[in-house]
C-alpha atoms as a PDB file:
ATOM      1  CA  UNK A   1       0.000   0.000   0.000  1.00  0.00           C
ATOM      2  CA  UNK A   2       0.934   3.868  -0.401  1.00  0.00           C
ATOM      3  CA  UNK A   3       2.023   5.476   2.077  1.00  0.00           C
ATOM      4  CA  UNK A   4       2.876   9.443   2.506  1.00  0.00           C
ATOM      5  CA  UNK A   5       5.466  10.274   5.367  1.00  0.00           C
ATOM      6  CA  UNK A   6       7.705  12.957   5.920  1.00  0.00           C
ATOM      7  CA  UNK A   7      11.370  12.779   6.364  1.00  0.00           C
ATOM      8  CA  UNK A   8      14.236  15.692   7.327  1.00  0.00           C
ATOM      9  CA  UNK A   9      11.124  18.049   5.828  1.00  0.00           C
ATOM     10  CA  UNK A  10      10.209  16.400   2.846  1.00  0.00           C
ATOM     11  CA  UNK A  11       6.850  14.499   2.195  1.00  0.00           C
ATOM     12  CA  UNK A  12       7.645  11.070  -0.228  1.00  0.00           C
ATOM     13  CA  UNK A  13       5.254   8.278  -1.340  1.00  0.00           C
ATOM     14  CA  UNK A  14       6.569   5.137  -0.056  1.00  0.00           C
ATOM     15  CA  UNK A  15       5.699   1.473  -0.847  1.00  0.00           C
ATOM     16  CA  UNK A  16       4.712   0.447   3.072  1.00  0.00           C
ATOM     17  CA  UNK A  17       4.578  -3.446   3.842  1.00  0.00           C
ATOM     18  CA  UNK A  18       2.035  -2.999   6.511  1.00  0.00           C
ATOM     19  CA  UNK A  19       1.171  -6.838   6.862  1.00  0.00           C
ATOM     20  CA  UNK A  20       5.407  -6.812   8.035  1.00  0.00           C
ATOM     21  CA  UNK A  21       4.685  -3.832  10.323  1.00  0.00           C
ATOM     22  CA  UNK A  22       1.733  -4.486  11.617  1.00  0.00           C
ATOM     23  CA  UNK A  23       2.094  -8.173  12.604  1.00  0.00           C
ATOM     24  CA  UNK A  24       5.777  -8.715  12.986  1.00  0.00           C
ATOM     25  CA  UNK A  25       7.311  -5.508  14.089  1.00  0.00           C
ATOM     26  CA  UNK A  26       4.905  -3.816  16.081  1.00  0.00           C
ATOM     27  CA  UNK A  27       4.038  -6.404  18.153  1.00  0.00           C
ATOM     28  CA  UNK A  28       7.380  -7.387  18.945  1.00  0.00           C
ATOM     29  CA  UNK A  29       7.881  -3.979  19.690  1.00  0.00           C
ATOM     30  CA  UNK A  30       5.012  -3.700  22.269  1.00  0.00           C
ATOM     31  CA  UNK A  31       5.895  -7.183  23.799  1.00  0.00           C
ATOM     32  CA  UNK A  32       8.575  -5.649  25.513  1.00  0.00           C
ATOM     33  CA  UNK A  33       8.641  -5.485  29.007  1.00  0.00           C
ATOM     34  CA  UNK A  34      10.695  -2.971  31.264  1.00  0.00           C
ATOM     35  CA  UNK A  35      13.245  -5.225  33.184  1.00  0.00           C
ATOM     36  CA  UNK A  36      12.667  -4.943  36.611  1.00  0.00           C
ATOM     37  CA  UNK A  37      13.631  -1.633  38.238  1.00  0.00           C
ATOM     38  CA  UNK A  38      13.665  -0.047  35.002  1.00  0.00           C
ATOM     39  CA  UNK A  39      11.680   2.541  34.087  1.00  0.00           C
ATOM     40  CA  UNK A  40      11.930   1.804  29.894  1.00  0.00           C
ATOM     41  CA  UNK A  41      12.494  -1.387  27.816  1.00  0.00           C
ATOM     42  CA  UNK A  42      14.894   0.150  24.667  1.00  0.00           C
ATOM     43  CA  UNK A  43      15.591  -1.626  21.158  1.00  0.00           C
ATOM     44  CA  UNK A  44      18.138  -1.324  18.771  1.00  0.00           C
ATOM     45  CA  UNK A  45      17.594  -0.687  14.608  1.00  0.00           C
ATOM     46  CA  UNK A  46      20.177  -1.275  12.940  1.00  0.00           C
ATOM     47  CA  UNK A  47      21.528  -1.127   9.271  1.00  0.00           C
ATOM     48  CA  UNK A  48      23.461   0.477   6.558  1.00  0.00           C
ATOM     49  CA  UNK A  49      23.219   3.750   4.626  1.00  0.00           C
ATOM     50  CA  UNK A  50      20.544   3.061   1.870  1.00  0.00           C
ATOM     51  CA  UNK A  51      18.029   0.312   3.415  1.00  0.00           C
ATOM     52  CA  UNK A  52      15.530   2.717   4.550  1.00  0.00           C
ATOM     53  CA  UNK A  53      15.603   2.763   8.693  1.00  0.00           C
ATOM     54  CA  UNK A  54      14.557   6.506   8.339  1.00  0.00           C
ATOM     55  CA  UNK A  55      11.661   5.192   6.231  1.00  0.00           C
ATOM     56  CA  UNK A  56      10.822   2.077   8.444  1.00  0.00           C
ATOM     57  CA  UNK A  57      11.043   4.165  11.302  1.00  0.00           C
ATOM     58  CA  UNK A  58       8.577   6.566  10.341  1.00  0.00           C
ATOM     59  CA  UNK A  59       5.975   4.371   9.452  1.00  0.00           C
ATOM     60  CA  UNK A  60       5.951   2.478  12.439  1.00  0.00           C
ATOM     61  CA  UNK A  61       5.246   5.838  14.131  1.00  0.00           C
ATOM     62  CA  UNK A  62       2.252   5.914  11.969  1.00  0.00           C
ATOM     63  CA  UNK A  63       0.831   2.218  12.124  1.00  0.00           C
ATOM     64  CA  UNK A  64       1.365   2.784  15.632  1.00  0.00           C
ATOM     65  CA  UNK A  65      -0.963   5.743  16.190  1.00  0.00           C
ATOM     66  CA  UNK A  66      -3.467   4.694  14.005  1.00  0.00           C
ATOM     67  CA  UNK A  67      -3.818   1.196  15.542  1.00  0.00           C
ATOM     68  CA  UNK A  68      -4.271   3.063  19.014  1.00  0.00           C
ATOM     69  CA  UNK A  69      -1.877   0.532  20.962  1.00  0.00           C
ATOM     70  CA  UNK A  70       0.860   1.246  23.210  1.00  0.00           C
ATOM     71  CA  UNK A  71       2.901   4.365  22.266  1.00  0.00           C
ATOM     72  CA  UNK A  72       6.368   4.005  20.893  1.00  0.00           C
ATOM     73  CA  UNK A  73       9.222   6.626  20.960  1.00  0.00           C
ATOM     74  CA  UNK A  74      11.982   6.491  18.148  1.00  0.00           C
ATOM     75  CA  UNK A  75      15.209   8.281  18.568  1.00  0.00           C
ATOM     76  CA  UNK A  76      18.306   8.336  16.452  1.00  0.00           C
ATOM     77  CA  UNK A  77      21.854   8.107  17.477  1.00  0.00           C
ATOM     78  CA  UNK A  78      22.858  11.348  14.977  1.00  0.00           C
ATOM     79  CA  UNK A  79      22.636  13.397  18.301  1.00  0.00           C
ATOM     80  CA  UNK A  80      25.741  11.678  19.206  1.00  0.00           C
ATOM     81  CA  UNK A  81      28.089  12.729  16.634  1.00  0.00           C
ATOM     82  CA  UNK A  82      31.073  14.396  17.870  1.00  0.00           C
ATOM     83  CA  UNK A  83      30.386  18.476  17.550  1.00  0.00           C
ATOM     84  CA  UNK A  84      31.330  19.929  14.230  1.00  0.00           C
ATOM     85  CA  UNK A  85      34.892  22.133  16.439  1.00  0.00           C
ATOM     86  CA  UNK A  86      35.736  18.546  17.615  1.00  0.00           C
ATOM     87  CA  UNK A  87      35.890  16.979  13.946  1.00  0.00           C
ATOM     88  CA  UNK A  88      37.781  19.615  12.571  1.00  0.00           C
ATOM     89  CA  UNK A  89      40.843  19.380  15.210  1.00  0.00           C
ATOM     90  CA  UNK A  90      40.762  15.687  15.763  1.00  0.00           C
ATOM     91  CA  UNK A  91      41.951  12.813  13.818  1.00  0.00           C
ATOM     92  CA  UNK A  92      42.136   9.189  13.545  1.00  0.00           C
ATOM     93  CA  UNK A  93      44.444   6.823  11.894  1.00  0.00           C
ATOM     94  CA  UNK A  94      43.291   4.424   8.893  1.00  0.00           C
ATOM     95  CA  UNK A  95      44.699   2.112   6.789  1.00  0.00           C
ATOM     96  CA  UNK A  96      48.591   3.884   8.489  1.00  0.00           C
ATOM     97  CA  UNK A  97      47.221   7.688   7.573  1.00  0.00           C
ATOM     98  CA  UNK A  98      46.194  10.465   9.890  1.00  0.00           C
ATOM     99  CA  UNK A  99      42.631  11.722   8.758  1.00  0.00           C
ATOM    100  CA  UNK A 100      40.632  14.325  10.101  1.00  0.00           C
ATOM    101  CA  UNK A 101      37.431  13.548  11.262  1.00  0.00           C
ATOM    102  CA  UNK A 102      35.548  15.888   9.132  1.00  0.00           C
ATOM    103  CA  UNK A 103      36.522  13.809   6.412  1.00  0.00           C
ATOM    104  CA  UNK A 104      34.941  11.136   7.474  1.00  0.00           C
ATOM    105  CA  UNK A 105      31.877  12.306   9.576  1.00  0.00           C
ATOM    106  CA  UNK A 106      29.340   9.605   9.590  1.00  0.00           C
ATOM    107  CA  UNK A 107      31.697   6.915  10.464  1.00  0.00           C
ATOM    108  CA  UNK A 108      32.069   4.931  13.837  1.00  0.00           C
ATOM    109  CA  UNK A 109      35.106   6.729  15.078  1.00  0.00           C
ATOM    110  CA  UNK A 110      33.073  10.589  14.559  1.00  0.00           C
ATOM    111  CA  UNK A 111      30.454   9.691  17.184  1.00  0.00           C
ATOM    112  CA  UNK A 112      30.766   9.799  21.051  1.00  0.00           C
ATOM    113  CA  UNK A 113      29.971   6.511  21.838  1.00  0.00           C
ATOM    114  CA  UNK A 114      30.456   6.523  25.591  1.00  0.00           C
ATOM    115  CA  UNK A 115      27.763   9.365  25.589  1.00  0.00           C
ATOM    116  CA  UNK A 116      25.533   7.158  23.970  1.00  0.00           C
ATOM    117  CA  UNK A 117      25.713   4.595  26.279  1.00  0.00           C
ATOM    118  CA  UNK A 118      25.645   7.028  29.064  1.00  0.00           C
ATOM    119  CA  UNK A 119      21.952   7.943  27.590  1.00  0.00           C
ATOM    120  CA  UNK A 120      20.951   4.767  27.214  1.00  0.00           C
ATOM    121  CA  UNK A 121      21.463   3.825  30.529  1.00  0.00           C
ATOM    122  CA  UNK A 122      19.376   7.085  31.561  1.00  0.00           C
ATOM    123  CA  UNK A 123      16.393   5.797  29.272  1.00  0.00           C
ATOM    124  CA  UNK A 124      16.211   2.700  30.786  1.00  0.00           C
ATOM    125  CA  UNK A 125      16.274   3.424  34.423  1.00  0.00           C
ATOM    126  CA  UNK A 126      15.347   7.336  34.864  1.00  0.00           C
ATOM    127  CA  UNK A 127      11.947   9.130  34.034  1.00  0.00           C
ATOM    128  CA  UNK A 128      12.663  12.175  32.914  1.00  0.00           C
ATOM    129  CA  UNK A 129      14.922  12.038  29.821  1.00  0.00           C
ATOM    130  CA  UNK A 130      15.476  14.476  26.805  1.00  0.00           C
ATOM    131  CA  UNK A 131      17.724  12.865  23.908  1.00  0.00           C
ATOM    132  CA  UNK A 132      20.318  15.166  21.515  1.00  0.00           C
ATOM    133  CA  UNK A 133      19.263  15.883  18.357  1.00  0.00           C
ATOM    134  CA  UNK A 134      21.578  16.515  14.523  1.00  0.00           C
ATOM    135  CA  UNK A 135      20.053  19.696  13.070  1.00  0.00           C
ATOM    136  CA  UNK A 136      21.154  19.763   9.415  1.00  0.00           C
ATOM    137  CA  UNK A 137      20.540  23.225   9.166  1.00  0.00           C
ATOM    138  CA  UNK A 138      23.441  23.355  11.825  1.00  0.00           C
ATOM    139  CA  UNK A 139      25.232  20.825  10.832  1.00  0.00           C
ATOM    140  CA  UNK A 140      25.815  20.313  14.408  1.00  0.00           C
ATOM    141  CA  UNK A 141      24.202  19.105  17.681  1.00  0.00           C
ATOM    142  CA  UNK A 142      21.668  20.399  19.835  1.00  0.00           C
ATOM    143  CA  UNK A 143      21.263  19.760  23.349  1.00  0.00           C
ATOM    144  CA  UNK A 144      17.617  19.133  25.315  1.00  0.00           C
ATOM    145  CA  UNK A 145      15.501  18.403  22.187  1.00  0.00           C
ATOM    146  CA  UNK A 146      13.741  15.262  22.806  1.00  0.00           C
ATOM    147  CA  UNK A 147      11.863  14.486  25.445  1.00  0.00           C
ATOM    148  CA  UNK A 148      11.351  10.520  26.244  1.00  0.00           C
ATOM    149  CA  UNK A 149       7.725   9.676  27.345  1.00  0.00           C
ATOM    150  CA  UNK A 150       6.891   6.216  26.082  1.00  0.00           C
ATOM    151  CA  UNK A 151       7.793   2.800  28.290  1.00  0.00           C
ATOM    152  CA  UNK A 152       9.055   1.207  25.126  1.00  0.00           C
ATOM    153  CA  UNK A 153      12.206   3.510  22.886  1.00  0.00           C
ATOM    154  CA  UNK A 154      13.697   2.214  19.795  1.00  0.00           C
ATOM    155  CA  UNK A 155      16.735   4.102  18.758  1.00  0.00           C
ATOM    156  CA  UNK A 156      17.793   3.598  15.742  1.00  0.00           C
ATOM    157  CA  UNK A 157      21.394   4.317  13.573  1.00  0.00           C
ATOM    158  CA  UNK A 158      24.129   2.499  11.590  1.00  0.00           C
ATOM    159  CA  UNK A 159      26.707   1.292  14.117  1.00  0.00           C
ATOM    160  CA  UNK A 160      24.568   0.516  16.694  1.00  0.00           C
ATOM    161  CA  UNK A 161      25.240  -3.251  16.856  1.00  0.00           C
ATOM    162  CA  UNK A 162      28.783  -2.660  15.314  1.00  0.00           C
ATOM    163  CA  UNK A 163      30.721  -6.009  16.892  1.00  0.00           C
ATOM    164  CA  UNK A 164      33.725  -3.969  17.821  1.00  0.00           C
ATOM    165  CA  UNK A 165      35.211  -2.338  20.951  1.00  0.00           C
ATOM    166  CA  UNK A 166      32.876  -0.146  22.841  1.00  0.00           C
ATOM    167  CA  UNK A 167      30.084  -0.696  20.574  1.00  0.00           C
ATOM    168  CA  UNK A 168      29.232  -4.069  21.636  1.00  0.00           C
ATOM    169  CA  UNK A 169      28.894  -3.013  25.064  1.00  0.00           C
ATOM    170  CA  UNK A 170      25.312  -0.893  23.937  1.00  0.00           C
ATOM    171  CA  UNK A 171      23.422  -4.039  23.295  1.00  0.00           C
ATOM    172  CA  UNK A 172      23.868  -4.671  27.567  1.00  0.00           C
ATOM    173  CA  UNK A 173      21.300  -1.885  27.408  1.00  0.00           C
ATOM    174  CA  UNK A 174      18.665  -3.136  24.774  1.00  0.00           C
ATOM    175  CA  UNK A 175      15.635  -5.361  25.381  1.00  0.00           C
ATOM    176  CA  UNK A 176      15.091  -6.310  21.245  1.00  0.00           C
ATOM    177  CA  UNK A 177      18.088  -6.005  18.555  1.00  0.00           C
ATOM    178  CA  UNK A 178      17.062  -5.454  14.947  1.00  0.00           C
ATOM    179  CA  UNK A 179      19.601  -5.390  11.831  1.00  0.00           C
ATOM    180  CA  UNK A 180      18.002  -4.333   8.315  1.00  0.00           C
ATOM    181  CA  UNK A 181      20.380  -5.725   5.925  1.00  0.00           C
ATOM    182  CA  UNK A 182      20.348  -5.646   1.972  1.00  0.00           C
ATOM    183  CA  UNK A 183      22.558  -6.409  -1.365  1.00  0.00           C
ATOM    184  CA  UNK A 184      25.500  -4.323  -1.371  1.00  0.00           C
ATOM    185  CA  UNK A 185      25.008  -3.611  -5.415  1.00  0.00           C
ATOM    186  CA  UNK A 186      21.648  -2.390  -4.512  1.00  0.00           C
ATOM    187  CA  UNK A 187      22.181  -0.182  -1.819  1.00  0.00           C
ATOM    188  CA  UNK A 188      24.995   1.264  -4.025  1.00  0.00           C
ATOM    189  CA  UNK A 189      22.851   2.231  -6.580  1.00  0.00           C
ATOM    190  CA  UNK A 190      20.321   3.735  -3.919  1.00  0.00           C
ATOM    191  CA  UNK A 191      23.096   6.175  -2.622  1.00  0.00           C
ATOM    192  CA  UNK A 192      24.274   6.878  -6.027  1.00  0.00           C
ATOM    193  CA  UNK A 193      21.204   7.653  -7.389  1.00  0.00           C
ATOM    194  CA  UNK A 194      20.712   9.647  -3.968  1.00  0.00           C
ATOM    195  CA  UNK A 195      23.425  11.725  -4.644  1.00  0.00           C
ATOM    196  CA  UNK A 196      22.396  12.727  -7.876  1.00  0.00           C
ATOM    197  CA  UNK A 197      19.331  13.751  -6.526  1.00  0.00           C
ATOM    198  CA  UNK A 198      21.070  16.305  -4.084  1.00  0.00           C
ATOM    199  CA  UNK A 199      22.996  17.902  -7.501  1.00  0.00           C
ATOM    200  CA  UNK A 200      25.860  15.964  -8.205  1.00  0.00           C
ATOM    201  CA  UNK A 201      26.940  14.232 -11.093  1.00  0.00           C
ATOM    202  CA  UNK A 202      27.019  10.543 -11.763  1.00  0.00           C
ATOM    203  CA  UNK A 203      30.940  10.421 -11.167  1.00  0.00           C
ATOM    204  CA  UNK A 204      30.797  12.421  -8.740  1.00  0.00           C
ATOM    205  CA  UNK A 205      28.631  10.197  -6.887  1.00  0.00           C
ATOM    206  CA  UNK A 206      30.168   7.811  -7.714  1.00  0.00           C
ATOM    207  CA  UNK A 207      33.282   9.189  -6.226  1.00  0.00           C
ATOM    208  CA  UNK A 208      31.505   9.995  -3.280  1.00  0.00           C
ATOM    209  CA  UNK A 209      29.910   6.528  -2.952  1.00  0.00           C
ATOM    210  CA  UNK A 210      33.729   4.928  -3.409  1.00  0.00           C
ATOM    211  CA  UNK A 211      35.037   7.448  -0.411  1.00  0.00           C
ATOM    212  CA  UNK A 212      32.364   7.598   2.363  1.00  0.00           C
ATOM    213  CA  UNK A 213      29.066   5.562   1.744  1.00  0.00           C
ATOM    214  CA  UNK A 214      30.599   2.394   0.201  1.00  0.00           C
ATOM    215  CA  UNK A 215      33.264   2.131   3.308  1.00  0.00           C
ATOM    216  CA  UNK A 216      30.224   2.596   5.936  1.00  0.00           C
ATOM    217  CA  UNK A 217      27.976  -0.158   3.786  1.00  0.00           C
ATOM    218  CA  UNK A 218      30.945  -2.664   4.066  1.00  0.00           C
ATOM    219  CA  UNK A 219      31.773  -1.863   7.856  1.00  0.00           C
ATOM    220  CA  UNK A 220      28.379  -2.091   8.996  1.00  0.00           C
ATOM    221  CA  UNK A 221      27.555  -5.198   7.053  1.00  0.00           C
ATOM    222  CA  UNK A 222      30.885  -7.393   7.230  1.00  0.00           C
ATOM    223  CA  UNK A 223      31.142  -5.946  11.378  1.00  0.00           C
ATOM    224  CA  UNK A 224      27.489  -5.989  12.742  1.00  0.00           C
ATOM    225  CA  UNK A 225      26.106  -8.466  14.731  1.00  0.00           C
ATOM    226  CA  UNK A 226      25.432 -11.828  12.856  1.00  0.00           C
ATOM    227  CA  UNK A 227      22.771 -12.829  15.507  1.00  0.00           C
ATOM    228  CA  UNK A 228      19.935 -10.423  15.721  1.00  0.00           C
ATOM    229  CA  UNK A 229      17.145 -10.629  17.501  1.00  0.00           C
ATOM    230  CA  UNK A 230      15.022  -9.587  14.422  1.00  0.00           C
ATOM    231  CA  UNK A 231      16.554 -10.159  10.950  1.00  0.00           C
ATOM    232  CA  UNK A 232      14.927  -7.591   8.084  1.00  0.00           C
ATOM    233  CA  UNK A 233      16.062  -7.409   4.384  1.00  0.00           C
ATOM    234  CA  UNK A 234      15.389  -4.400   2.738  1.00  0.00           C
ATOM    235  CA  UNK A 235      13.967  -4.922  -1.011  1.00  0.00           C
ATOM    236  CA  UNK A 236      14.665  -3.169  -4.371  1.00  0.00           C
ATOM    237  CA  UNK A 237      10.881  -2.089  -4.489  1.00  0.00           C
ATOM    238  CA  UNK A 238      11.555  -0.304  -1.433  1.00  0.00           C
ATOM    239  CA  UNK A 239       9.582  -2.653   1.160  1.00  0.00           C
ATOM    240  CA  UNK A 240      10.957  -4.741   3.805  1.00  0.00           C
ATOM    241  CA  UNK A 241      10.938  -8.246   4.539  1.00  0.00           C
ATOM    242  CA  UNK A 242      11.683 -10.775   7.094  1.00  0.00           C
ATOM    243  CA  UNK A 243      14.517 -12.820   7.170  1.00  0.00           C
END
């Protein structure tokens, strides 16, 4: 079925597998339970660039109000990058080079990952909790800009069941983990095509695709978790099916 939703401002048709929502997601969603002495249950969504977790993510929001059942909060982990002064005088090594962060914002190593987990840990067990947010108008991150009301939070982002140091320790805090894979070739062509939607040529994104998005698909593919809790495949018609 059609569905209109709006993401970062903009208001797109979408393909929408309800039946998947609706009776596999959702439910397994609401089935959590806070652990004892906690005041939220959290899962985890996570995937590559390309497979549609913004999309996903937004209708479940809808499905979920219209089917009047327990609320749901979604957050993303984008309030988590490292602020924009912090990328520009920090770098990492790959591959034997020093880069600068800003080169390669988006990646694992441009995001505070121990503030993460700190919030995490805050959802679960405290009640009054307001999540960072990216502002893309900024370019940057802003403090205090989303309040946490619902007994159930799924965050989701691309590394956030990366299998490697200090990332593996933020699935202590989650209740439900969920990966949304797909075919590399396809989710290539989905950030290419992206790309020349936002202005630029085919070569140069393909260029762009070879330096930053291809990299992240690969690391968050080959490095996530092989053992989710909930397996999704994201499809070239732009639905989503179970694994």
């Amino acid at each position: 079925m059609q569905q209109v939703i709006t993401i970062n401002g903009l208001h797109i048709e979408v393909e929408a597998n309800s039946g998947l929502i609706q009776e596999v997601v959702l439910p397994a969603l609401r089935s959590l339970e806070p652990l004892t002495g906690d005041s939220r249950a959290i899962a985890l969504l996570a995937g590559p660039p390309g497979t549609g977790k913004s999309t996903l993510v937004e209708l479940l929001c809808q499905f979920s109000i219209q089917d009047e059942g327990e609320p749901i909060d979604v957050v993303g982990m984008d309030g988590f990058h490292h602020r924009q002064h912090h990328l520009e005088t920090h770098h990492t090594t790959i591959d034997g080079e020093q880069v600068l962060l800003r080169d390669i914002k988006g990646a694992p190593e441009t995001f505070d990952v121990d503030r993460l987990e700190e919030f995490l840990q805050r959802t679960r067990t405290e009640e009054e909790v307001i999540w960072p947010r990216y502002d893309r108008t900024l370019h940057d991150v802003v403090d205090d800009s989303i309040p946490i009301n619902a007994r159930v939070v799924l965050v989701e982002g691309n590394w956030l069941l990366l299998d490697e140091p200090r990332w593996r320790d933020l699935r202590q805090h989650a209740a439900m983990t969920i990966f949304l894979g797909a075919d590399p070739e396809m989710l290539r062509e989905r950030l290419i095509s992206r790309k020349q939607a936002g202005g630029l040529s085919r070569a140069e994104a393909e260029d762009f695709y070879e330096a930053s998005d291809g990299p992240n698909v690969q690391r968050c593919l080959n490095n996530s978790i092989s053992n989710p809790d909930l397996a999704l495949a994201a499809l070239p018609d732009g639905t989503v099916k179970k694994r």
